[in-house]
N, C-alpha and C. Protein backbone atom coordinates (compact mmCIF):
# COMPACT_ATOMS: atom_id res chain seq x y z
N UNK A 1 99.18 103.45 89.40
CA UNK A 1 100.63 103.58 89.40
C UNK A 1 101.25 102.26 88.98
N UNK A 2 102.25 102.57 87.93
CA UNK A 2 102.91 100.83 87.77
C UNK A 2 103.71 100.26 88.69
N UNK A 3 103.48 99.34 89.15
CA UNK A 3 104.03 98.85 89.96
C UNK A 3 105.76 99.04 90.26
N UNK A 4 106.53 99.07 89.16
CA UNK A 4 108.23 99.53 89.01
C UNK A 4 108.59 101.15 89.80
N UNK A 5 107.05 101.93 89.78
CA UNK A 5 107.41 102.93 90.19
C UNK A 5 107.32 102.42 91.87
N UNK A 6 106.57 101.84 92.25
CA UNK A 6 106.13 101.61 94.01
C UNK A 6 107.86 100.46 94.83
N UNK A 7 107.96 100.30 93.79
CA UNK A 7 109.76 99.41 93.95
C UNK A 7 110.72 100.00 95.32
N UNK A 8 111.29 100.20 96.00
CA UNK A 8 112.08 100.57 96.99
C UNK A 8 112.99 101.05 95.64
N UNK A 9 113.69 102.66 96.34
CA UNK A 9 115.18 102.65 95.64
C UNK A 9 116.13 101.98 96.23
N UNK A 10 117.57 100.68 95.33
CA UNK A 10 118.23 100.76 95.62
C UNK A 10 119.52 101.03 96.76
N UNK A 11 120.41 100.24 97.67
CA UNK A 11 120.70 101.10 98.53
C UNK A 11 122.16 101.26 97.68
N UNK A 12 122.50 100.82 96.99
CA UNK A 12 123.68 100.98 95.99
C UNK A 12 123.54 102.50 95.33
N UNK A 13 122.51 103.03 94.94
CA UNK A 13 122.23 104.25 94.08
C UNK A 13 121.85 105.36 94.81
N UNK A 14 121.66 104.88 96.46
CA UNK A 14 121.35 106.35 96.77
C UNK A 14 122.58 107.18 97.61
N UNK A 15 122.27 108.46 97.66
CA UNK A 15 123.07 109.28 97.90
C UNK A 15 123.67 109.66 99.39
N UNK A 16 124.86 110.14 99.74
CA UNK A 16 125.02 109.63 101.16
C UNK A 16 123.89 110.57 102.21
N UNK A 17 123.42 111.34 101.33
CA UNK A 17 122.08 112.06 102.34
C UNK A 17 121.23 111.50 102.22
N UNK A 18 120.55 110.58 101.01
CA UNK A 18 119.32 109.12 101.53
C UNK A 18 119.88 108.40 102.16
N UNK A 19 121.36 107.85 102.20
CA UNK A 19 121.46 107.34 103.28
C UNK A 19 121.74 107.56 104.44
N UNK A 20 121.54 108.54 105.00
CA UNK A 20 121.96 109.21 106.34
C UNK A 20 120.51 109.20 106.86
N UNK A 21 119.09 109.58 106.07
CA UNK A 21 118.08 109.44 106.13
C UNK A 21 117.52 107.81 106.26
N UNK A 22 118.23 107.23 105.30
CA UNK A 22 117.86 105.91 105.64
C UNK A 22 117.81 105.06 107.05
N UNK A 23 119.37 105.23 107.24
CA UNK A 23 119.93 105.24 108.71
C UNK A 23 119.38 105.48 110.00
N UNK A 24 118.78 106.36 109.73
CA UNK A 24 117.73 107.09 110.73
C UNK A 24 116.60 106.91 110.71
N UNK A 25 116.05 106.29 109.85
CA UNK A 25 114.86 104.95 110.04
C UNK A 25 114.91 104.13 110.80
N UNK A 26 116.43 103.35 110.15
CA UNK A 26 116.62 101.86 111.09
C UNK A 26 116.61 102.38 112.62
N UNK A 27 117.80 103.12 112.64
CA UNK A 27 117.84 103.30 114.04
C UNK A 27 117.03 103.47 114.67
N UNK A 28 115.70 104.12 113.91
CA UNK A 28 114.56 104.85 114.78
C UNK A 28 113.61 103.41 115.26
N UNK A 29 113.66 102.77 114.43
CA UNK A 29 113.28 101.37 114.53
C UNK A 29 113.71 100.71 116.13
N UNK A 30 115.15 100.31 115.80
CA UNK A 30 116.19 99.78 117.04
C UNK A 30 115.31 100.67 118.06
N UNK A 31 115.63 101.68 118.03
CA UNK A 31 115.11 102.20 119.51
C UNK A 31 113.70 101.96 120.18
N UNK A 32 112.67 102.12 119.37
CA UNK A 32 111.17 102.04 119.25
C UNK A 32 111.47 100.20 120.02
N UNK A 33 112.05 99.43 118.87
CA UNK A 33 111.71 98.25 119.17
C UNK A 33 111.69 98.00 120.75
N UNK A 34 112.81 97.86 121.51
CA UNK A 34 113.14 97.94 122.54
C UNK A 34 112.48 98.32 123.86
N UNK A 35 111.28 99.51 123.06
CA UNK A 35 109.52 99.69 124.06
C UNK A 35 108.56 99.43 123.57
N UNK A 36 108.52 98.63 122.46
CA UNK A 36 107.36 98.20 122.34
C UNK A 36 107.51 96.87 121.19
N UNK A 37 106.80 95.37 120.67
CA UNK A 37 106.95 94.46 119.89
C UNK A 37 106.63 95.01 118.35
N UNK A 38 106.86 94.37 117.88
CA UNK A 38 107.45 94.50 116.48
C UNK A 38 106.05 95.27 116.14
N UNK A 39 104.85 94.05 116.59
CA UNK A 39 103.56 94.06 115.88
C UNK A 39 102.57 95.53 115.74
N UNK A 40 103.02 95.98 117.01
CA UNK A 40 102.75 97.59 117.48
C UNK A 40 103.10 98.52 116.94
N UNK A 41 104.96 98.42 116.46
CA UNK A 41 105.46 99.37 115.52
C UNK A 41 104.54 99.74 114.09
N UNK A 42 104.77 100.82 113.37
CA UNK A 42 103.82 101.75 112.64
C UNK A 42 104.68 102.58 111.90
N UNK A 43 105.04 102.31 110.60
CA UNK A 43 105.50 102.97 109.51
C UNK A 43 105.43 104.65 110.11
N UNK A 44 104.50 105.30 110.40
CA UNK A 44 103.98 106.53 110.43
C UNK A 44 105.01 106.83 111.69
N UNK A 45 104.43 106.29 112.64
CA UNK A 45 105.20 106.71 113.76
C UNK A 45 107.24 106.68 114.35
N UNK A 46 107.43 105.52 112.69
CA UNK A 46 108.63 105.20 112.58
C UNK A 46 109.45 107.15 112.14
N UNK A 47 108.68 107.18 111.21
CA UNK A 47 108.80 108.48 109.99
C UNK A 47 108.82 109.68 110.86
N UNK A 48 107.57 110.09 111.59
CA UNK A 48 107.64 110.91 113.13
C UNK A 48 108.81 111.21 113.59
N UNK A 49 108.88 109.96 114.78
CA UNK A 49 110.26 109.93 115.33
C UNK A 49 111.43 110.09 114.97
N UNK A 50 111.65 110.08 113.56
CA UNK A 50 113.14 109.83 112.87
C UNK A 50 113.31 111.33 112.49
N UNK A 51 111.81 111.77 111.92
CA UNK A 51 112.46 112.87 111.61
C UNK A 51 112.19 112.87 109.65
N UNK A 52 111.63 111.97 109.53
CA UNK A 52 111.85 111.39 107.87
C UNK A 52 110.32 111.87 107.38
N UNK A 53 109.72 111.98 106.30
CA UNK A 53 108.71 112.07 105.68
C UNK A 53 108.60 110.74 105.61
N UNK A 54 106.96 110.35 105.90
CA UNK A 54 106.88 108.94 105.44
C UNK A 54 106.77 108.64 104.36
N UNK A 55 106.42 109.77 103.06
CA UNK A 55 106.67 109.37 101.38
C UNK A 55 107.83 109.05 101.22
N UNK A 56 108.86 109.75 102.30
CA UNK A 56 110.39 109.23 101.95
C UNK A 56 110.59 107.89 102.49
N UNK A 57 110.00 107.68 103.24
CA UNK A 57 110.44 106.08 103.86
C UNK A 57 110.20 105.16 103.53
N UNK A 58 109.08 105.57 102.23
CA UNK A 58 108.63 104.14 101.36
C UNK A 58 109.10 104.30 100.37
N UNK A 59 110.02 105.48 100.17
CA UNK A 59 110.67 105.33 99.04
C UNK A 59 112.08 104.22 99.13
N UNK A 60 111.87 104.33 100.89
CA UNK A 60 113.57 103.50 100.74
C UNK A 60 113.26 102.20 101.10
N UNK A 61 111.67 101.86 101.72
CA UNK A 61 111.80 100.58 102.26
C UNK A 61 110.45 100.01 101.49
N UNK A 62 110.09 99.01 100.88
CA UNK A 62 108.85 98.75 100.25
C UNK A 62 107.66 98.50 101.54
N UNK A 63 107.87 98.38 102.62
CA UNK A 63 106.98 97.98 104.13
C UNK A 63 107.29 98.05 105.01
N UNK A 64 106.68 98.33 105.98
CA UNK A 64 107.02 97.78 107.47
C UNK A 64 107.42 96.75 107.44
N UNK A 65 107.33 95.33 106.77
CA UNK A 65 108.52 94.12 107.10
C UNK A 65 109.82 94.64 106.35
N UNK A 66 110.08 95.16 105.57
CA UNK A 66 111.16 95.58 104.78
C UNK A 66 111.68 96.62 105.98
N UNK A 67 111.27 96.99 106.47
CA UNK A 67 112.16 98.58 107.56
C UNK A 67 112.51 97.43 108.45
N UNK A 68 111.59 96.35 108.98
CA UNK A 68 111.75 96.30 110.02
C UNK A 68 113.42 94.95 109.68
N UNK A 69 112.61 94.01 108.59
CA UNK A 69 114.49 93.82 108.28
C UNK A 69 115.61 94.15 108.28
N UNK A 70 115.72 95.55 107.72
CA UNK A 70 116.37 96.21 107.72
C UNK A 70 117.28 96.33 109.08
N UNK A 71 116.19 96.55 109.72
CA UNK A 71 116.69 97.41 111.22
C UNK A 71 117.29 96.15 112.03
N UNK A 72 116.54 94.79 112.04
CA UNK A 72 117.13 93.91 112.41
C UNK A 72 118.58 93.25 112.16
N UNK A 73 118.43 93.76 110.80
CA UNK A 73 119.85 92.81 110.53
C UNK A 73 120.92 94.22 110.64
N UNK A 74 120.54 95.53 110.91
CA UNK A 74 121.23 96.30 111.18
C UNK A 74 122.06 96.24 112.73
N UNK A 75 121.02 95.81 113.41
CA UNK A 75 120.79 95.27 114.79
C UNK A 75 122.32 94.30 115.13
N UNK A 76 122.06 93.14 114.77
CA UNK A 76 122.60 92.14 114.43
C UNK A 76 123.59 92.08 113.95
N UNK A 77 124.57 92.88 112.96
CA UNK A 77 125.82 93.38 112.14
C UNK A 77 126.35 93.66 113.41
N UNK A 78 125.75 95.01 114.56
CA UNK A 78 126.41 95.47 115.23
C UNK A 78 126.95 94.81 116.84
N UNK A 79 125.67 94.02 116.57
CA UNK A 79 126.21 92.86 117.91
C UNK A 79 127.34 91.96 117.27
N UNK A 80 127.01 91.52 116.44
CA UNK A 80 127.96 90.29 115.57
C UNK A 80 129.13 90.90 115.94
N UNK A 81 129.31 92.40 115.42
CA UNK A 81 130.62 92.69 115.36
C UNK A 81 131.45 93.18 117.02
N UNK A 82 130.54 93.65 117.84
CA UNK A 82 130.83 93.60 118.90
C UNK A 82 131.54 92.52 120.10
N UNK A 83 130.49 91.26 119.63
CA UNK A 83 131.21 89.97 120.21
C UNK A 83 132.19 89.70 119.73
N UNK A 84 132.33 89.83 118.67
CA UNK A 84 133.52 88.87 117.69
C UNK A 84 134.63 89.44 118.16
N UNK A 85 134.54 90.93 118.84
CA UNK A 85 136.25 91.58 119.41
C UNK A 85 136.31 91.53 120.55
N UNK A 86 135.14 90.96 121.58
CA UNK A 86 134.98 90.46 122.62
C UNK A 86 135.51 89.10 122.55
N UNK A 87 135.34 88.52 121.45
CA UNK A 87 136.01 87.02 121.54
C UNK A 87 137.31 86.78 121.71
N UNK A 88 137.93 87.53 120.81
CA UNK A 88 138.92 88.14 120.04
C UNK A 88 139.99 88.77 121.21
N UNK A 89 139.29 89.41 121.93
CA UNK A 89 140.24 90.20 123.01
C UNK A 89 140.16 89.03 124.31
N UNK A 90 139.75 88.34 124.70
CA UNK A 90 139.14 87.18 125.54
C UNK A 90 140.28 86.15 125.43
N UNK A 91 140.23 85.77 123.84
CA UNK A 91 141.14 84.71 123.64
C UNK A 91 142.23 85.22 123.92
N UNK A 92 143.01 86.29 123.13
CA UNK A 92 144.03 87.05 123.51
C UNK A 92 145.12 86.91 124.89
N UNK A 93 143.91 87.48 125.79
CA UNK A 93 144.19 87.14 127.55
C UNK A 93 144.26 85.95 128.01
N UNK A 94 143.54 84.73 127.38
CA UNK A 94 144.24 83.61 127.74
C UNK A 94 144.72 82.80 127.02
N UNK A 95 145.59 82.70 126.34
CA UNK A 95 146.33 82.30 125.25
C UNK A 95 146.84 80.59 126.01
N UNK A 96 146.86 80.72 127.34
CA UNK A 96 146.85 79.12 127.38
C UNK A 96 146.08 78.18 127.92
N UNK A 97 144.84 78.83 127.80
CA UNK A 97 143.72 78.38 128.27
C UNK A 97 143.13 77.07 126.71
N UNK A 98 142.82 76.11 127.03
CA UNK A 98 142.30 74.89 126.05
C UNK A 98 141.51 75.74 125.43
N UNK A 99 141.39 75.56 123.67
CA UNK A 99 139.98 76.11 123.05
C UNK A 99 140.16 75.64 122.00
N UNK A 100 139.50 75.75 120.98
CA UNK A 100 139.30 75.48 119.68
C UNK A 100 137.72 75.87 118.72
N UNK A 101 137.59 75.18 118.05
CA UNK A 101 136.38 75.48 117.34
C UNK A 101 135.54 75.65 118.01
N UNK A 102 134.98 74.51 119.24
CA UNK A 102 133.98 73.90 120.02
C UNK A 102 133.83 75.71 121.10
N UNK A 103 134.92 75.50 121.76
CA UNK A 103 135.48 77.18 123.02
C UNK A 103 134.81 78.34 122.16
N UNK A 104 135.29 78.30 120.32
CA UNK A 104 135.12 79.81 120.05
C UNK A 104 133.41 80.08 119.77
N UNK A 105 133.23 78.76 119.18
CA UNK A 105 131.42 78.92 119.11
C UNK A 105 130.51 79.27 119.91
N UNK A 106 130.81 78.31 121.13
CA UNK A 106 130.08 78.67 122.49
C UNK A 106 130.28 80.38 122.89
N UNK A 107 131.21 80.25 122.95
CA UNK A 107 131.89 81.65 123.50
C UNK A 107 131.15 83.17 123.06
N UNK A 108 131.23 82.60 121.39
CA UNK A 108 130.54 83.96 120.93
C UNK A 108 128.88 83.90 120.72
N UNK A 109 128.16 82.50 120.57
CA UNK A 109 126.84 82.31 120.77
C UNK A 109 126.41 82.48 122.24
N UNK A 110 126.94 82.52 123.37
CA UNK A 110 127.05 82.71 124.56
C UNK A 110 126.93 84.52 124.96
N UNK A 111 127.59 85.21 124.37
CA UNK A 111 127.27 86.46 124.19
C UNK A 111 126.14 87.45 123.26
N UNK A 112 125.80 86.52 122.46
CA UNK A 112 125.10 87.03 121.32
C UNK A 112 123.66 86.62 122.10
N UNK A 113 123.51 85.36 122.78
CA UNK A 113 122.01 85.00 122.96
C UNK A 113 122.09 86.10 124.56
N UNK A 114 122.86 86.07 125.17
CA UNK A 114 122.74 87.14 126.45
C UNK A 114 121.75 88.24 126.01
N UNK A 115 122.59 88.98 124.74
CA UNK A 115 121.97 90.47 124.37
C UNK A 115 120.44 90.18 124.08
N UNK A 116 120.06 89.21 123.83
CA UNK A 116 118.72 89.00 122.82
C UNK A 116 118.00 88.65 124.72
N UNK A 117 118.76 88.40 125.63
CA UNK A 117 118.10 87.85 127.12
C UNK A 117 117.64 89.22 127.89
N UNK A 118 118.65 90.21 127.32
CA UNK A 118 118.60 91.93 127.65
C UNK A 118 117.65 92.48 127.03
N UNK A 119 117.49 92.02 125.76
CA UNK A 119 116.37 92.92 124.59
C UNK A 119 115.92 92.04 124.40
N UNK A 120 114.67 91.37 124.87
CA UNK A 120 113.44 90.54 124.27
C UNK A 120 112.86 90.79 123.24
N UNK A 121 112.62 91.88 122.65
CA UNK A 121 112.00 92.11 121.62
C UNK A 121 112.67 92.08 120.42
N UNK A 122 113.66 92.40 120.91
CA UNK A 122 114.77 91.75 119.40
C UNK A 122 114.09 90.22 118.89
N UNK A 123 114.05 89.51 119.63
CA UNK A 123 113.55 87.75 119.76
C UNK A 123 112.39 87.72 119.04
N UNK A 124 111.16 88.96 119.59
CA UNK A 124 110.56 88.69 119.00
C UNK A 124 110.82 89.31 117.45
N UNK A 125 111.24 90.06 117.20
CA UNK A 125 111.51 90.68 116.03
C UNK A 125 112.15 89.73 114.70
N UNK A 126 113.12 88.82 115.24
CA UNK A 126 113.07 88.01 114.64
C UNK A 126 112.16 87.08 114.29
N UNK A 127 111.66 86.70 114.78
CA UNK A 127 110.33 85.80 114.58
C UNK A 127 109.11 86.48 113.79
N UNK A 128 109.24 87.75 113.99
CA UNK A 128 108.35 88.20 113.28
C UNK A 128 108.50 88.46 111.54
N UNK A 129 109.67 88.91 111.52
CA UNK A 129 110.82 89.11 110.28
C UNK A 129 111.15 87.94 109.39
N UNK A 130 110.78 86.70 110.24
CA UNK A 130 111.55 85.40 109.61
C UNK A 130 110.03 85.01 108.93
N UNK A 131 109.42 85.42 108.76
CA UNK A 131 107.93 84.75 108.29
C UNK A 131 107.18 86.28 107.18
N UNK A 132 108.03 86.93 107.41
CA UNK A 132 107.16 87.66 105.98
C UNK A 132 107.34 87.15 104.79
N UNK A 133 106.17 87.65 104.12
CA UNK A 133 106.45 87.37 102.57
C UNK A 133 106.66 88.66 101.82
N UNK A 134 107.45 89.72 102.37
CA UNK A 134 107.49 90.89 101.61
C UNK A 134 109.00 90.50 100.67
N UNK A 135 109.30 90.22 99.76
CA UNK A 135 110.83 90.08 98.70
C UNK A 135 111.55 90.33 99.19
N UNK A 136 111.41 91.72 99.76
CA UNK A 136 112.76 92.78 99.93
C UNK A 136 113.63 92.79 101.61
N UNK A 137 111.76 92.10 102.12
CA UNK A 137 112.49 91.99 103.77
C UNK A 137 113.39 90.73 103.30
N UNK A 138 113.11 89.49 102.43
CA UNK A 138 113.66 88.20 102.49
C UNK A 138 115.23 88.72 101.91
N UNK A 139 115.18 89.40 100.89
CA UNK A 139 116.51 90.30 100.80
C UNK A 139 117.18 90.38 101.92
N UNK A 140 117.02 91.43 102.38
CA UNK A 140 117.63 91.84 104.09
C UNK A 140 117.99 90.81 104.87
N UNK A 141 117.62 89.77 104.98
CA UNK A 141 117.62 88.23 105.65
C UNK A 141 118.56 87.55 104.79
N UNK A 142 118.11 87.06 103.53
CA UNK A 142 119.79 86.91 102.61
C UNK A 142 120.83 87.23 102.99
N UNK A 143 120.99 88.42 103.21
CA UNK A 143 122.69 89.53 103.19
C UNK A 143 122.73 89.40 104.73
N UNK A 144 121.83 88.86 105.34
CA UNK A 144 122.37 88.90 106.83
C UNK A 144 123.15 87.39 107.48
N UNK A 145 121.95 86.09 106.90
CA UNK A 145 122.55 84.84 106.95
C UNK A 145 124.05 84.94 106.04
N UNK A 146 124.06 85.19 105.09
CA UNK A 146 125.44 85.07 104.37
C UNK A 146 126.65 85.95 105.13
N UNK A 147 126.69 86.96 106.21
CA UNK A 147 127.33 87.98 106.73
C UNK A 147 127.46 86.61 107.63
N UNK A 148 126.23 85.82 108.72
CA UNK A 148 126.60 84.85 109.98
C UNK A 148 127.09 83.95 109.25
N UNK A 149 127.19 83.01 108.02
CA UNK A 149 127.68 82.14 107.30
C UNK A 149 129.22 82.34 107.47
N UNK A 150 129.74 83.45 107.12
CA UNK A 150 131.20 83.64 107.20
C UNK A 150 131.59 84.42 108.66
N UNK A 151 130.88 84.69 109.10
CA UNK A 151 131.20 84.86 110.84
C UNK A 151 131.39 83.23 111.28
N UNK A 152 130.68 82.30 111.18
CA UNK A 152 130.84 81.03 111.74
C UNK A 152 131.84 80.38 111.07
N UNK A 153 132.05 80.42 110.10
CA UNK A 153 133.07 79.78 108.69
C UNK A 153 134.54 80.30 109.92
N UNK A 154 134.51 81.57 110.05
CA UNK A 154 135.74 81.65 110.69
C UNK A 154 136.25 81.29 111.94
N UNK A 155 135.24 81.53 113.09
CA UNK A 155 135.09 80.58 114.06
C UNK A 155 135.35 78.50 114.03
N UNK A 156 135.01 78.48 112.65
CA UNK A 156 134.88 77.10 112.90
C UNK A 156 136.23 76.53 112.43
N UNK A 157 137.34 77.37 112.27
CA UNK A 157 138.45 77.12 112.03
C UNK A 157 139.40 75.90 112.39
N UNK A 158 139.67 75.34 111.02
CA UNK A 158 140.42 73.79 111.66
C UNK A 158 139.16 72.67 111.63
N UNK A 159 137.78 72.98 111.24
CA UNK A 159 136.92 72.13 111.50
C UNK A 159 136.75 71.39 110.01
N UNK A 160 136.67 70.09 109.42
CA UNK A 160 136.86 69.96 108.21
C UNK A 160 135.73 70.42 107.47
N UNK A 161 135.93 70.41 106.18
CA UNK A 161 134.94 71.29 105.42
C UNK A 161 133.90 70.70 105.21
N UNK A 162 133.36 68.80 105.32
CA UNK A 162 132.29 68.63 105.26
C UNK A 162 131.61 68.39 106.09
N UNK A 163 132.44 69.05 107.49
CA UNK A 163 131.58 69.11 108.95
C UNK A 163 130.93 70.47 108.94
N UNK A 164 131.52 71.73 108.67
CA UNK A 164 131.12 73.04 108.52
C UNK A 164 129.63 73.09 108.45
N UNK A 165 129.77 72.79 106.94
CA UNK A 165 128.02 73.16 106.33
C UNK A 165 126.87 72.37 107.43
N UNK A 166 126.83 71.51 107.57
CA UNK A 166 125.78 70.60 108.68
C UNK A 166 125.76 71.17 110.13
N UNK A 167 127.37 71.67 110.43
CA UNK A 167 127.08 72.22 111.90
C UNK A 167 126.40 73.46 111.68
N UNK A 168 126.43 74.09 110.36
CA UNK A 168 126.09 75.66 110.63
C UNK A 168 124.45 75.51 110.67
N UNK A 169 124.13 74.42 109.78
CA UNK A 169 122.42 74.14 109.98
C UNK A 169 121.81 73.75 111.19
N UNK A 170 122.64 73.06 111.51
CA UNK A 170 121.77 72.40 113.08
C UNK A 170 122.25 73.35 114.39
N UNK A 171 123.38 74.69 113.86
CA UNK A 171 123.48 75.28 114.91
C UNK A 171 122.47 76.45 114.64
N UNK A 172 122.21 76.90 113.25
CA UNK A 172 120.95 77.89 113.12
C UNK A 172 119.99 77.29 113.76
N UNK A 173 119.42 76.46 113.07
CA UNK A 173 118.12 76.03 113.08
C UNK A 173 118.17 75.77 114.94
N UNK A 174 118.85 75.40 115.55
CA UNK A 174 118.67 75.03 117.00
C UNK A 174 118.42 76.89 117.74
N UNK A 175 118.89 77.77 116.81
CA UNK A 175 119.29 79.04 117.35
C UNK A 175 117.97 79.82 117.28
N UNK A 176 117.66 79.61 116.27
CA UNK A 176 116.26 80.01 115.43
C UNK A 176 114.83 79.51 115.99
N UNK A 177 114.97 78.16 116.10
CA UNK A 177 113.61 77.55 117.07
C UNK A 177 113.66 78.01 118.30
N UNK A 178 115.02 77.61 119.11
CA UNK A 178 114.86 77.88 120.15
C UNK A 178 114.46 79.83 120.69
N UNK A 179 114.97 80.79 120.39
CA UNK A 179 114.25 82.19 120.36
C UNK A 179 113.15 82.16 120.21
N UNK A 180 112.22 81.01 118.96
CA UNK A 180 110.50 81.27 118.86
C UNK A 180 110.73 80.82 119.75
N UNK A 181 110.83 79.51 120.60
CA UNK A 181 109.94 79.17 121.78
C UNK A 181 110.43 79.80 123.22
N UNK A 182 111.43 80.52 122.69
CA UNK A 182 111.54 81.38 124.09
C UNK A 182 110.77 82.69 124.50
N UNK A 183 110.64 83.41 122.90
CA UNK A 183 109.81 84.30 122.75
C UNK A 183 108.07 83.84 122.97
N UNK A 184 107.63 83.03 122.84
CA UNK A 184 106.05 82.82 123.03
C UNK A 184 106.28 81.94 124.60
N UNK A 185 106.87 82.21 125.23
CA UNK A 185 106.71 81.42 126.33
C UNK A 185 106.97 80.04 126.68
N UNK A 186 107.32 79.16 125.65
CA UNK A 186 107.22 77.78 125.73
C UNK A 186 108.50 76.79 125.99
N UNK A 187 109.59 77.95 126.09
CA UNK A 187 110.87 77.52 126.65
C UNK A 187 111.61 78.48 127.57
N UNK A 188 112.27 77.75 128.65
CA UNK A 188 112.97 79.08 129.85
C UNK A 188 114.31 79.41 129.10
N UNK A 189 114.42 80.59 129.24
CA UNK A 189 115.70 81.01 128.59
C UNK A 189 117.21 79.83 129.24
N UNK A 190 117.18 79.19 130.16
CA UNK A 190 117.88 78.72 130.60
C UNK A 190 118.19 76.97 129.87
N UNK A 191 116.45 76.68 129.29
CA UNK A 191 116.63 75.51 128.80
C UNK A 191 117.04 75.80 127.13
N UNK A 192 116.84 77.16 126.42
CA UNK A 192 117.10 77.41 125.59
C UNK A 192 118.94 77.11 125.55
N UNK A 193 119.56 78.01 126.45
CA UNK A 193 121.09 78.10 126.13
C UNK A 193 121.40 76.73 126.54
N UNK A 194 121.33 76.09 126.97
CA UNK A 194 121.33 74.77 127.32
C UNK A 194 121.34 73.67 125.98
N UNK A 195 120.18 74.13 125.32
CA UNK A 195 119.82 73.12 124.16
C UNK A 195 120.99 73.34 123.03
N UNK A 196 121.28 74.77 122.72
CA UNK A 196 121.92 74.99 122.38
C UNK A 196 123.66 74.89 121.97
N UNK A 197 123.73 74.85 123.60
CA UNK A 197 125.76 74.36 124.03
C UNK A 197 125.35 72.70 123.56
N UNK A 198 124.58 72.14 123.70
CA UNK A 198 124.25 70.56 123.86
C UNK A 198 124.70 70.25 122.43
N UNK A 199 123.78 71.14 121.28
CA UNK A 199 124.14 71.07 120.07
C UNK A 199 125.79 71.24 119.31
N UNK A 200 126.43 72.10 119.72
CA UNK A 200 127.48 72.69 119.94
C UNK A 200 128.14 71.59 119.84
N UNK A 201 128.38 71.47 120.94
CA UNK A 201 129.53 70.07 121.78
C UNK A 201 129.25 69.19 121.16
N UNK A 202 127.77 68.39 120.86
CA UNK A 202 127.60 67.35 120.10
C UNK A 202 128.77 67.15 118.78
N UNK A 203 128.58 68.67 118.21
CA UNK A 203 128.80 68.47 116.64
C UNK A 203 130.82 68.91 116.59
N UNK A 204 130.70 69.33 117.49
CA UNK A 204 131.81 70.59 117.66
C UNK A 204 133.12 70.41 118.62
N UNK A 205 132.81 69.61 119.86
CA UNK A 205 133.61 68.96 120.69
C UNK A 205 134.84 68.37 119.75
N UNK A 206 134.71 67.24 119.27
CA UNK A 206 135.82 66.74 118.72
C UNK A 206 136.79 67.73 117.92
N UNK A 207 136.75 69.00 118.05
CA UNK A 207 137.61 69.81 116.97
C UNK A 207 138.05 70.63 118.36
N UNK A 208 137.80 70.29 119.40
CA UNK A 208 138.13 71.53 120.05
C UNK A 208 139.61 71.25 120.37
N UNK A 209 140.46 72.11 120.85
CA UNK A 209 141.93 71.90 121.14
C UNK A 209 141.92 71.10 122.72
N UNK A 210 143.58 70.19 122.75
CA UNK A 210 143.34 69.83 124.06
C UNK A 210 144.00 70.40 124.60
């Protein structure tokens, strides 16, 4: 078979019934994940559960790291967007409470690492996701950092523009290590959020409102 034919279709070209099918992969994913680690999950048993033919599921995803991207950053869209009106409605109610850049970062990284404290395997899922070499999962990871790029861009409001780019690295990368070593055991979730606000405030304090 030539290889162009074994390609994933498109999610631009397919139809809203592949994608309703598609959908129902990820999700089937999300749920699975949640009883069992990434490493366990099984294309076959993904396809099963969903309800999908598994010829159809490789038609939409090139692998199990590609589904499982998928499902993660599907994951992740929906928390993102959840906190952010949690933030949003938060600030609202105290309108004269001190905050600024430094208040809104914490605030919504503060909620976002909770959920991942509720669902461990999300944690690991990332970790597992962040190290393939399948193209298409690194795709999925693209369109997801660039989605948190402008989630933080807006949060970091009022912060000057050549502070932005450096805080958003040392606040990933602090976000990112710290989950591996929380996920393999080698950090307490407590010294994790910790390391984290530390980073924060370091970079972020001086913008906050007084």
């Amino acid at each position: 078979m030539a290889k162009e034919e074994t390609l994933p279709q498109p999610v631009s070209t397919m139809t809203p019934a592949q994608l309703e099918r598609r959908r129902r992969l990820t999700d089937t994913v999300i749920e699975m994940i949640d009883q069992m680690g990434p490493e366990q999950l099984q294309m076959r048993d993904v396809a099963e559960r969903s309800g999908v033919a598994l010829g159809t599921a490789y038609r939409y995803f090139s692998s199990k790291d590609h589904l499982l991207a998928a499902a993660w950053a599907d994951w992740q869209r929906r928390l993102t967007d959840r906190v952010r009106v949690e933030v949003s409605r938060d600030a609202s109610r105290n309108r004269s409470a001190p905050g600024g850049a430094c208040t809104r970062v914490l605030a919504f990284l503060s909620r976002e690492t909770r959920a991942f404290q509720r669902h461990p395997n999300f944690a690991r899922l990332v970790a597992y996701v962040e190290v393939s070499s399948d193209p298409f999962a690194s795709e999925e990871l693209a369109g997801l950092r660039s989605d948190n790029f402008a989630t933080l861009m807006a949060l970091m409001e009022g912060v000057p523009a050549d502070v932005v780019r450096p805080a958003m690295t040392a606040i990933n990368a602090t976000l990112g290590s710290g989950l591996t070593a929380w996920t393999y055991g080698r950090l307490t979730f407590a010294d994790f959020s910790r390391q984290l606000e530390e980073v924060v405030r370091l970079i972020l304090g001086p913008y906050d409102e007084a």
